[in-house]
Protein backbone atom coordinates (compact mmCIF):
# COMPACT_ATOMS: atom_id res chain seq x y z
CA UNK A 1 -7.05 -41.49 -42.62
CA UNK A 2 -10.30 -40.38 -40.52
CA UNK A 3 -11.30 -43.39 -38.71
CA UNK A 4 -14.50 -42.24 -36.48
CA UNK A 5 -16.05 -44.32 -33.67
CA UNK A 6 -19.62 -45.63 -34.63
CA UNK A 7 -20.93 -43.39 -31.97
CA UNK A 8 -19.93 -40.18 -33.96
CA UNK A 9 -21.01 -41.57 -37.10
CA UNK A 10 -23.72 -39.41 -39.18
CA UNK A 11 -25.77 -39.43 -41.84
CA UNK A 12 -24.40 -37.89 -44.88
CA UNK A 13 -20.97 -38.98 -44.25
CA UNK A 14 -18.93 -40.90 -47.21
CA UNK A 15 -17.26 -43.81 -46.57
CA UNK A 16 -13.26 -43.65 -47.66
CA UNK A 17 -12.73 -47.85 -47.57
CA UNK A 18 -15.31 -51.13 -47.27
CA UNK A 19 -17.04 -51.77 -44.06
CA UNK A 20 -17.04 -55.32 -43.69
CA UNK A 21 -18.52 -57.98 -40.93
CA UNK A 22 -15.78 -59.88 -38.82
CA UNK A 23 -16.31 -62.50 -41.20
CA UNK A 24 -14.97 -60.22 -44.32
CA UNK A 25 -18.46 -60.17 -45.71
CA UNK A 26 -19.32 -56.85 -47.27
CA UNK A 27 -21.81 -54.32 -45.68
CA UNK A 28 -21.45 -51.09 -47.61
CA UNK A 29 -18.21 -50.21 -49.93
CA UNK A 30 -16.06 -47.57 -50.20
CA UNK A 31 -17.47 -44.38 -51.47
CA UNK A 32 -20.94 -45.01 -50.41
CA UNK A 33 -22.95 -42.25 -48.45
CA UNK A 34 -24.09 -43.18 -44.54
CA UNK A 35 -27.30 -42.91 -44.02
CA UNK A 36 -29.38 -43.86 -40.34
CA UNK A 37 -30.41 -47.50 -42.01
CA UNK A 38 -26.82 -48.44 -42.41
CA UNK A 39 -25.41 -46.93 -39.19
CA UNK A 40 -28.05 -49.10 -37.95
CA UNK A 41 -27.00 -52.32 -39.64
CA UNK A 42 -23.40 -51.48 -38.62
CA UNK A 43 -24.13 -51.16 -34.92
CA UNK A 44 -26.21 -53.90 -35.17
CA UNK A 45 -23.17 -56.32 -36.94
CA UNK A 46 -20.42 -54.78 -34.37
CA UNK A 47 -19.15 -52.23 -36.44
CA UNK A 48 -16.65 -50.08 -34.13
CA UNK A 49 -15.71 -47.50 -36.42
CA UNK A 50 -15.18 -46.58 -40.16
CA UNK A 51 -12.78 -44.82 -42.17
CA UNK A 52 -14.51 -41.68 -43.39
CA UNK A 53 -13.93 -38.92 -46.28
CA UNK A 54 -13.18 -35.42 -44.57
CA UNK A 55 -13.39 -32.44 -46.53
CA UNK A 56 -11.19 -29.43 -46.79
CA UNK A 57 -13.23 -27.72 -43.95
CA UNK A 58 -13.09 -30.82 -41.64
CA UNK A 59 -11.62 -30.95 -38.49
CA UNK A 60 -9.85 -33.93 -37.91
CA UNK A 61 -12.09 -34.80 -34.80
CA UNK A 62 -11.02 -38.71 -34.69
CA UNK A 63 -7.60 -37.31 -33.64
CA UNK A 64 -8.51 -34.31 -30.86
CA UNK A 65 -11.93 -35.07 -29.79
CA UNK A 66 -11.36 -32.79 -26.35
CA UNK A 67 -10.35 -29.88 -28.01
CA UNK A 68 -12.03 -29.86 -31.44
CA UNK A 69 -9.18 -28.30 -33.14
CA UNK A 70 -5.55 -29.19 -34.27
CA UNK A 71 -2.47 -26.68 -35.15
CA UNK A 72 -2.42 -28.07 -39.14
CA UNK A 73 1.34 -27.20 -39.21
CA UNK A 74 1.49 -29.64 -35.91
CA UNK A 75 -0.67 -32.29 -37.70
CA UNK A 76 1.67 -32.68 -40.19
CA UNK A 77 4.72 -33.21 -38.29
CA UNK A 78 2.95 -35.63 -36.54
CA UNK A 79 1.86 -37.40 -39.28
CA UNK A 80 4.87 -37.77 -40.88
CA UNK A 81 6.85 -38.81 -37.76
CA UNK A 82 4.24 -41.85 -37.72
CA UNK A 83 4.61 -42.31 -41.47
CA UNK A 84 8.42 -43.03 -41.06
CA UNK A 85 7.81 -45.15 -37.83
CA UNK A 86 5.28 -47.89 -40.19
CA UNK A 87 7.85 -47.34 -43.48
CA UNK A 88 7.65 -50.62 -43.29
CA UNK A 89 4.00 -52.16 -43.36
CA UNK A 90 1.23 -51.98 -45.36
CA UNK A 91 -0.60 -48.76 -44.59
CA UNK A 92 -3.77 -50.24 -45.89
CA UNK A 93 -4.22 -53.04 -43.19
CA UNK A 94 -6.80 -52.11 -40.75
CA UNK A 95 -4.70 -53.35 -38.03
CA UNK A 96 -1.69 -50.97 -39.07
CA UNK A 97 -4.49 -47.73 -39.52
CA UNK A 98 -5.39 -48.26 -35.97
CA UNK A 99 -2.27 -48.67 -34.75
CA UNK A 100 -1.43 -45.50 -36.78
CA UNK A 101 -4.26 -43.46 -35.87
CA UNK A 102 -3.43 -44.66 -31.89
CA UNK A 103 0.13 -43.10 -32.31
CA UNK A 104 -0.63 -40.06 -33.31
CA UNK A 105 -3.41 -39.31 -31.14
CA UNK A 106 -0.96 -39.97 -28.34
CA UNK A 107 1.87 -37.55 -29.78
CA UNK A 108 -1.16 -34.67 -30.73
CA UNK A 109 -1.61 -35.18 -26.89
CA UNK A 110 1.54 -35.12 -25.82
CA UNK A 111 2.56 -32.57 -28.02
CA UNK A 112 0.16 -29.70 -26.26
């Protein structure tokens, strides 16, 4: 999961899931490349973020914005420390990803 703020948002990036309006309507689906029009027409439908594709070489910058880097080995024992904690729900609900992604930002932080 990469979920990145609007605001760091670029052109060129690939969507992982659907960005839809608070309605459910559809603005651009998964797998889909960004370019300025759409973070445009995101910003202007209240788009707050969007689950993104990272490559091999990507630094997972949605979780450790200050520092720009993560221990991998540390990443992963985060990651599946959250993983057991939602066992139970639906990984897929948007709701549950941020409440993922919240979770292990805050043990990454806590963990340095």
């Amino acid at each position: 999961m990469a979920i990145i703020p609007i605001d760091r948002l670029e052109a060129g990036m690939t969507l992982k899931a659907d960005v839809c309006d608070r309605s459910g309507r559809l603005l651009l689906p998964a797998g889909a490349m960004l370019a300025d029009k759409q973070l445009k027409i995101f910003r202007t439908w209240g788009i707050a973020d969007a689950d993104i594709q990272l490559g091999p070489d990507d630094v997972r910058a949605d979780i450790a914005p200050e520092t720009g880097t993560v221990d991998p080995k540390l990443l992963a024992e985060a990651e599946q420390a959250i993983a057991r904690l939602f066992c139970h729900n639906n990984p897929q609900h948007p709701m549950i990803q941020e409440l993922m992604r919240v979770c292990l930002e805050r043990r990454l932080a806590h963990a340095g």
